[in-house]
PDB file of N, CA and C in Angstrom:
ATOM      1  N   UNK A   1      43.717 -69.235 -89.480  1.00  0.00           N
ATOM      2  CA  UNK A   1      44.240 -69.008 -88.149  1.00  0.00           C
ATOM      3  C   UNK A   1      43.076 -68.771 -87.199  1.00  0.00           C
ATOM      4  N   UNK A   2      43.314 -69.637 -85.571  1.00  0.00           N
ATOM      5  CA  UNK A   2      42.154 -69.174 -85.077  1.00  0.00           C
ATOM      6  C   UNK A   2      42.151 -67.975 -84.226  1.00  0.00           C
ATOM      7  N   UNK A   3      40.695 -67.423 -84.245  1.00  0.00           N
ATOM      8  CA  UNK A   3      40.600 -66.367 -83.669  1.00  0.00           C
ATOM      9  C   UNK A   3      41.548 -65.964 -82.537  1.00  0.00           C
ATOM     10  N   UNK A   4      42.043 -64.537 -82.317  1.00  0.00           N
ATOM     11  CA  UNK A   4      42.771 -64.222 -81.193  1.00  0.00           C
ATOM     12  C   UNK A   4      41.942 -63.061 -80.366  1.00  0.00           C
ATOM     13  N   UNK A   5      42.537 -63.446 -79.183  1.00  0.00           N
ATOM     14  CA  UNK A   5      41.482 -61.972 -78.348  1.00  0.00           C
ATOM     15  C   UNK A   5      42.099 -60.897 -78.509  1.00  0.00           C
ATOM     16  N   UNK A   6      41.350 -60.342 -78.009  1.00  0.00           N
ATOM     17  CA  UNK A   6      41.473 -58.149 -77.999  1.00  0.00           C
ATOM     18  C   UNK A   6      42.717 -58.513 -76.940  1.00  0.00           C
ATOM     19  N   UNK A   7      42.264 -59.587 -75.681  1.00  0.00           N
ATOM     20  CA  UNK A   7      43.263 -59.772 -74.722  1.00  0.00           C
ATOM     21  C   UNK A   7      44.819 -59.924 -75.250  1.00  0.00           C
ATOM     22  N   UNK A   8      44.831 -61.011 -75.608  1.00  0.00           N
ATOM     23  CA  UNK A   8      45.986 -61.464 -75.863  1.00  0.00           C
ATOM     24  C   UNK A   8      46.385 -60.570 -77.427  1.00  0.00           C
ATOM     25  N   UNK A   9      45.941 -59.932 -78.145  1.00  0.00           N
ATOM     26  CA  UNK A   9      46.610 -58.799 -79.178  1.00  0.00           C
ATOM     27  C   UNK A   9      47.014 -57.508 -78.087  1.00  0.00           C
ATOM     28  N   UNK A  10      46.335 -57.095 -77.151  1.00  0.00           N
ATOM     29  CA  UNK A  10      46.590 -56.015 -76.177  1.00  0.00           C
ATOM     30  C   UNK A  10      48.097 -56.465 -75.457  1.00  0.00           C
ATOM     31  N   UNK A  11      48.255 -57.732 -75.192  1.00  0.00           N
ATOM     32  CA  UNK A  11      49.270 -57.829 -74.839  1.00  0.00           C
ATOM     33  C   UNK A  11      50.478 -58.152 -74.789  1.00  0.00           C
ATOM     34  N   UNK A  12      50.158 -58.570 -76.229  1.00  0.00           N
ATOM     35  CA  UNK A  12      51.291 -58.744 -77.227  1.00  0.00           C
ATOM     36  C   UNK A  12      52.353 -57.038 -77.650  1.00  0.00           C
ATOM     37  N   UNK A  13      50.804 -56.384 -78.196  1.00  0.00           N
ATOM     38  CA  UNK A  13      51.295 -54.899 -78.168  1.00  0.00           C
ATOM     39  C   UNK A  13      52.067 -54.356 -76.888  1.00  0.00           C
ATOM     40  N   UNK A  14      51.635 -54.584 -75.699  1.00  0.00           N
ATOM     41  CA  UNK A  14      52.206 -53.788 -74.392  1.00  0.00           C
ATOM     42  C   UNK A  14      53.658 -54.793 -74.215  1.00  0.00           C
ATOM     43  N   UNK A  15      53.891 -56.055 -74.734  1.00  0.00           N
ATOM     44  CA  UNK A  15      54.856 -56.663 -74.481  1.00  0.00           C
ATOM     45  C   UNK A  15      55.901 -55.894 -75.509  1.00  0.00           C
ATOM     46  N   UNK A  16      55.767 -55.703 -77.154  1.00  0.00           N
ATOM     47  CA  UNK A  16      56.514 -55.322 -78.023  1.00  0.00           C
ATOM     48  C   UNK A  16      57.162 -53.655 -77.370  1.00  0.00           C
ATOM     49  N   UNK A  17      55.674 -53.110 -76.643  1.00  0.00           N
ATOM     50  CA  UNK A  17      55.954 -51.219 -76.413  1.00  0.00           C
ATOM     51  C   UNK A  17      57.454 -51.433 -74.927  1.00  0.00           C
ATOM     52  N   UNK A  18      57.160 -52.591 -74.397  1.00  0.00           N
ATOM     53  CA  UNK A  18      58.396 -53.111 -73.416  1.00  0.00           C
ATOM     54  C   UNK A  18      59.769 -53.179 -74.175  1.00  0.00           C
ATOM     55  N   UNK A  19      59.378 -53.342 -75.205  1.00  0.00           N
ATOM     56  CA  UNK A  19      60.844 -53.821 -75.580  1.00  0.00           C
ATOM     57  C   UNK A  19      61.336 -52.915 -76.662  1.00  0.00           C
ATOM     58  N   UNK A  20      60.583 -51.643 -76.761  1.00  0.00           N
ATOM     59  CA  UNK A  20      61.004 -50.563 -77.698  1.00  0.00           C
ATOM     60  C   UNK A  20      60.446 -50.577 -78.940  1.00  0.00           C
ATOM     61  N   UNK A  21      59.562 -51.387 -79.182  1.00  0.00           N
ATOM     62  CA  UNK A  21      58.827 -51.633 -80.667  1.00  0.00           C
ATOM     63  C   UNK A  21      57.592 -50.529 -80.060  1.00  0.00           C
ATOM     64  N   UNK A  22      57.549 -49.448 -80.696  1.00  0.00           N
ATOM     65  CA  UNK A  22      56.592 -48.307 -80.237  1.00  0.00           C
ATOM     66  C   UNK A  22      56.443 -47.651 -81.840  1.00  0.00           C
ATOM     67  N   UNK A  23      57.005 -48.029 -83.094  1.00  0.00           N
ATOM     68  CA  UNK A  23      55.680 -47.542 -84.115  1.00  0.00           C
ATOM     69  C   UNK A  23      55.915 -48.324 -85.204  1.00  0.00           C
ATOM     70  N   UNK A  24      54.929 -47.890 -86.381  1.00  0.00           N
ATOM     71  CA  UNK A  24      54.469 -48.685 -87.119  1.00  0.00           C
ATOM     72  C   UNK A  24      55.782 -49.269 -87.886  1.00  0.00           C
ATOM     73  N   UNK A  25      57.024 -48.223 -88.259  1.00  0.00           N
ATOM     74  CA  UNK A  25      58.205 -48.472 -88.544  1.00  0.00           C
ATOM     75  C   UNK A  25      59.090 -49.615 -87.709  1.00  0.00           C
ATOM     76  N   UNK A  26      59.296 -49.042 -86.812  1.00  0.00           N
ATOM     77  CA  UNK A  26      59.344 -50.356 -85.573  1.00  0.00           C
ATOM     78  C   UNK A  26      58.825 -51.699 -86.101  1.00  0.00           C
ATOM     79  N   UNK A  27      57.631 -51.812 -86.263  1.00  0.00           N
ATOM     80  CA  UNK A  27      56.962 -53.366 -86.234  1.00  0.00           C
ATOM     81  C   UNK A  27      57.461 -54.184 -87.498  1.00  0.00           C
ATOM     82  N   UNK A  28      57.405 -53.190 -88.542  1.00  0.00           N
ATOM     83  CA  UNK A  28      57.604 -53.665 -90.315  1.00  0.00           C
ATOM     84  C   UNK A  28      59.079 -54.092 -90.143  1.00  0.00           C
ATOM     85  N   UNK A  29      60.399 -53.659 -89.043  1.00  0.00           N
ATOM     86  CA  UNK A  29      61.731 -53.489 -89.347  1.00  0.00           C
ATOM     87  C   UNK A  29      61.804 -55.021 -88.339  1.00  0.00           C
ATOM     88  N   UNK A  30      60.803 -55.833 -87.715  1.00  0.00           N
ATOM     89  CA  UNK A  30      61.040 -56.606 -87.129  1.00  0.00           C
ATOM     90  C   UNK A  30      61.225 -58.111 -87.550  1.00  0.00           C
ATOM     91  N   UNK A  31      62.635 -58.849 -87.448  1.00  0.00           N
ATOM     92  CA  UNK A  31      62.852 -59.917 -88.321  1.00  0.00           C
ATOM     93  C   UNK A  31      62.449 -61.232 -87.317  1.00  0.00           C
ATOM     94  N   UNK A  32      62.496 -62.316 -87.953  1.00  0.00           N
ATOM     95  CA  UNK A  32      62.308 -63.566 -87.244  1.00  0.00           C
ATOM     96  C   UNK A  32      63.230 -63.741 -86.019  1.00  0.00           C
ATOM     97  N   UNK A  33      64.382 -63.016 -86.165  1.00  0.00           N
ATOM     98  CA  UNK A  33      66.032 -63.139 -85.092  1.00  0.00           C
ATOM     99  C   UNK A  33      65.054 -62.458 -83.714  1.00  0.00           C
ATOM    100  N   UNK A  34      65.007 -61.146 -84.362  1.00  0.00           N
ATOM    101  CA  UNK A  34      64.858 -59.858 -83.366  1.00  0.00           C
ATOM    102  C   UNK A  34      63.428 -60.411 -82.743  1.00  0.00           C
ATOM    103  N   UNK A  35      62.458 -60.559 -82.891  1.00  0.00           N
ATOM    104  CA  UNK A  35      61.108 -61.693 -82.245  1.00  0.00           C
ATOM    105  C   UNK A  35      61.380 -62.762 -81.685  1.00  0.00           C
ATOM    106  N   UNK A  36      61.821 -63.395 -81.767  1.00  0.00           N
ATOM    107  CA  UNK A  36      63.375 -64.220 -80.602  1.00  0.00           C
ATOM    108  C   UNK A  36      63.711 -64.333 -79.769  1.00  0.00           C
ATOM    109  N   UNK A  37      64.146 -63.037 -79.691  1.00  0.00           N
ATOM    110  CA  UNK A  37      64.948 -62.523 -78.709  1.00  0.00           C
ATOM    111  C   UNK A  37      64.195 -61.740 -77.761  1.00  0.00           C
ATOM    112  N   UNK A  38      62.666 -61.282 -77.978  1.00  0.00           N
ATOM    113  CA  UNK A  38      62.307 -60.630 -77.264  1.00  0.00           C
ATOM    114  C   UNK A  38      61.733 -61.562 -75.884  1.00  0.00           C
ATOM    115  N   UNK A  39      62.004 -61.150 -74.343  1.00  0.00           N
ATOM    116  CA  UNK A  39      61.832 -62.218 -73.492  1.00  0.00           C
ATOM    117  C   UNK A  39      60.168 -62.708 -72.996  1.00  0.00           C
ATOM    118  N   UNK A  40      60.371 -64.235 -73.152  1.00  0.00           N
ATOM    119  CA  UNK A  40      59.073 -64.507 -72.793  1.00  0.00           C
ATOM    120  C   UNK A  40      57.837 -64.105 -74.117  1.00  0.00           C
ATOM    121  N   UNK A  41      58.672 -64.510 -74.813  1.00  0.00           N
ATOM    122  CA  UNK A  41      57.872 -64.170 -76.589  1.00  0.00           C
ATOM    123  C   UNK A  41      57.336 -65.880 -76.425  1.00  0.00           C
ATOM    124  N   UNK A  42      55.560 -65.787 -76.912  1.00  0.00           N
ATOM    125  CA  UNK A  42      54.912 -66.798 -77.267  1.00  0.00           C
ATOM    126  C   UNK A  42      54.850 -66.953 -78.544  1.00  0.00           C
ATOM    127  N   UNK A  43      54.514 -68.410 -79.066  1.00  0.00           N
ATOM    128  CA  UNK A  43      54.040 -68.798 -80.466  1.00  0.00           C
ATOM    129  C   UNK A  43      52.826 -68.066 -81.093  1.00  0.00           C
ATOM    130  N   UNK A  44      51.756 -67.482 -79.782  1.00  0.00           N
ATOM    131  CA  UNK A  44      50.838 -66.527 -80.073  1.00  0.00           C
ATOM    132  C   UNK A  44      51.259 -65.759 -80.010  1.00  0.00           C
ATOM    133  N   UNK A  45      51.856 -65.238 -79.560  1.00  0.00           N
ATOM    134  CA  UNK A  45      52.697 -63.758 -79.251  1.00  0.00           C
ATOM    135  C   UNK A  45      52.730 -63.425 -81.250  1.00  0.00           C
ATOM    136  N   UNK A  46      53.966 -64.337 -81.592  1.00  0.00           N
ATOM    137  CA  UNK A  46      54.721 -64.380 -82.706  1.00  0.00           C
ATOM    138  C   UNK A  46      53.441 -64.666 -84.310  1.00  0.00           C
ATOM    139  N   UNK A  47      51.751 -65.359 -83.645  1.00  0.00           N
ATOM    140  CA  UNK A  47      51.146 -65.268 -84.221  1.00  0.00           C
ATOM    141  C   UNK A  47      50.427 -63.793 -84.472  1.00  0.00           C
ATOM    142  N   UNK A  48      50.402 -62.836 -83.450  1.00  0.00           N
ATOM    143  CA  UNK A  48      50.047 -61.544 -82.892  1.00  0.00           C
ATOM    144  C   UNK A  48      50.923 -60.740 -83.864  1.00  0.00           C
ATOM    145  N   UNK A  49      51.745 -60.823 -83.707  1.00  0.00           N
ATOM    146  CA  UNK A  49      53.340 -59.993 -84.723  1.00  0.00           C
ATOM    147  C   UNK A  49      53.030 -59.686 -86.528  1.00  0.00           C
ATOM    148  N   UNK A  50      52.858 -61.017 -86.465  1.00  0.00           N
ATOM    149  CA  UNK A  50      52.808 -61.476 -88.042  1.00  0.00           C
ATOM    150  C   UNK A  50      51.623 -60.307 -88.254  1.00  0.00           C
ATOM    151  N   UNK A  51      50.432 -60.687 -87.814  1.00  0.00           N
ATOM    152  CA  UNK A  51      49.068 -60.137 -88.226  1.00  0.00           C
ATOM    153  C   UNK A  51      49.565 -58.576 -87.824  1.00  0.00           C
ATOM    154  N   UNK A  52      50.138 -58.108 -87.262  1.00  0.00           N
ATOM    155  CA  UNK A  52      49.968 -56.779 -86.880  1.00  0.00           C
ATOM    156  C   UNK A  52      51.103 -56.186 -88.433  1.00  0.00           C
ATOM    157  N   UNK A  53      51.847 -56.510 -88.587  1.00  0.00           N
ATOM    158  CA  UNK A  53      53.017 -56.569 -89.484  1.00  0.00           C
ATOM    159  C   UNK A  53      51.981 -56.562 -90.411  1.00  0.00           C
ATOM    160  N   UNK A  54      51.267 -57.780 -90.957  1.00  0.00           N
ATOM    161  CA  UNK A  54      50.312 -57.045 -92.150  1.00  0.00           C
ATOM    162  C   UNK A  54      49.332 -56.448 -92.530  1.00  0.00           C
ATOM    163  N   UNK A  55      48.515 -56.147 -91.157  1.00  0.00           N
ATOM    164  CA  UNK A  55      47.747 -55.519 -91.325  1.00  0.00           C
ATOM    165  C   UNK A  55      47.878 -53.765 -91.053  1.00  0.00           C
ATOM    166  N   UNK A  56      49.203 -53.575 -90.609  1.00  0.00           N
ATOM    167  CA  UNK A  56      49.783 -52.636 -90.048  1.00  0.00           C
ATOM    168  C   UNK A  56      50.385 -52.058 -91.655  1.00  0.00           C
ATOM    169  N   UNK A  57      50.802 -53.015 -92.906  1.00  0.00           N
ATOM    170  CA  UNK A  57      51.163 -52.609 -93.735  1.00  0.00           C
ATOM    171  C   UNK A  57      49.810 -52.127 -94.952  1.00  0.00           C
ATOM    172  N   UNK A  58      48.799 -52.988 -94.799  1.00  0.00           N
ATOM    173  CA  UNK A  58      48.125 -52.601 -95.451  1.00  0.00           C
ATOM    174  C   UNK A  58      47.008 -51.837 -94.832  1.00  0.00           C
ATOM    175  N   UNK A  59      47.115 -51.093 -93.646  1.00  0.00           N
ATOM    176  CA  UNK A  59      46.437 -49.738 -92.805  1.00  0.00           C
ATOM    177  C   UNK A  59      45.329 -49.945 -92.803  1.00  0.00           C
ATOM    178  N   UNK A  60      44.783 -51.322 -92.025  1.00  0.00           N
ATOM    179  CA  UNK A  60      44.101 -52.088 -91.516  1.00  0.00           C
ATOM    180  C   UNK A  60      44.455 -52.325 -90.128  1.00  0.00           C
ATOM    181  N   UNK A  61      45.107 -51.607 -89.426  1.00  0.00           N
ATOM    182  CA  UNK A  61      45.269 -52.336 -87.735  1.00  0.00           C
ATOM    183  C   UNK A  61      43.980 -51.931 -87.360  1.00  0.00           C
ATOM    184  N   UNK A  62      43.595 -50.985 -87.210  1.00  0.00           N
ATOM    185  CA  UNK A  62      42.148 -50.630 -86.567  1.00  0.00           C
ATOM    186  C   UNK A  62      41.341 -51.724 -86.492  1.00  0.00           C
ATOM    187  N   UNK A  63      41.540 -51.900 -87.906  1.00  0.00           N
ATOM    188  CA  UNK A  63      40.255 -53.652 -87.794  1.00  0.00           C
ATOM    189  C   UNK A  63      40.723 -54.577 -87.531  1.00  0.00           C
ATOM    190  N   UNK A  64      41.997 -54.478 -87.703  1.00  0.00           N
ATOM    191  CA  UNK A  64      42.421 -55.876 -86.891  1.00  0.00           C
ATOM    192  C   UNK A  64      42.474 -56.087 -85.114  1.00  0.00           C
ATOM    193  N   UNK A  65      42.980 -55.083 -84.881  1.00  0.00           N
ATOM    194  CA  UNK A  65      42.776 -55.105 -83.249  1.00  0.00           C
ATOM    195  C   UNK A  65      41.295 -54.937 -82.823  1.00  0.00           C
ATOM    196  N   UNK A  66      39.969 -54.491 -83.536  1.00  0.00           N
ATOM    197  CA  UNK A  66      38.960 -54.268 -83.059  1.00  0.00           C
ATOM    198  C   UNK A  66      38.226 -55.701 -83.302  1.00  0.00           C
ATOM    199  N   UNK A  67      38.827 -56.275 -83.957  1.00  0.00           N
ATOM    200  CA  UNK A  67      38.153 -57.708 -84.722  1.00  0.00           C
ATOM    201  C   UNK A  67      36.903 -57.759 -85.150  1.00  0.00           C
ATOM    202  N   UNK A  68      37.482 -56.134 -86.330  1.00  0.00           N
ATOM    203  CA  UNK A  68      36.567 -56.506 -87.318  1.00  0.00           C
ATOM    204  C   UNK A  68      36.680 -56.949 -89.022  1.00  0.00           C
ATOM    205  N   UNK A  69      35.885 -56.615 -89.577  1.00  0.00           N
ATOM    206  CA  UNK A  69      35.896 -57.207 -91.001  1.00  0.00           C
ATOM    207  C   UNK A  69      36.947 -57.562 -91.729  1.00  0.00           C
ATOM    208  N   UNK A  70      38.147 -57.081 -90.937  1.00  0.00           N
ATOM    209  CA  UNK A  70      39.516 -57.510 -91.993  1.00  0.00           C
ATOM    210  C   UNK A  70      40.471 -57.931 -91.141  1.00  0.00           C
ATOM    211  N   UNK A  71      39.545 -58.815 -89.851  1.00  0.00           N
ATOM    212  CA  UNK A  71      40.727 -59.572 -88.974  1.00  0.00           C
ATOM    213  C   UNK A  71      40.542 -60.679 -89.685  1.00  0.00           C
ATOM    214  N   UNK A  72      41.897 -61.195 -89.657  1.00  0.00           N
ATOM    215  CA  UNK A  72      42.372 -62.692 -90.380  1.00  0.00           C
ATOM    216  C   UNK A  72      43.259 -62.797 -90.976  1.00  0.00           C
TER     217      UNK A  72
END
């Protein structure tokens, strides 16, 4: 996958905190339907999701949003 910015992960996050996705429980409980539905959701957006979802599960967001050693 290619690289994503700090930008566009920042605003993916402030788009999800819009729509009530505000913690880590939140993000993991989020299905393909419910990402959907959220308005003005991009294919990056939905690429943003995924990565946060696993790196959020394996307690790695830090490095993933800082883009470091365990973004990807």
């Amino acid at each position: 996958m290619a690289n994503i910015s700090f930008q566009q992960k920042t605003k993916t996050i402030v788009k999800l905190a819009e729509n009530g996705i505000t913690s880590e429980k939140d993000l993991q409980n989020l299905t393909i339907d419910s990402i959907l539905n959220i308005p003005n959701i991009t294919m990056q957006d939905i690429a943003v999701i995924a990565q946060l979802q696993k790196h959020t599960k394996d307690n790695k967001l830090y490095s993933y949003i800082a883009g470091g050693e365990q973004n990807g």
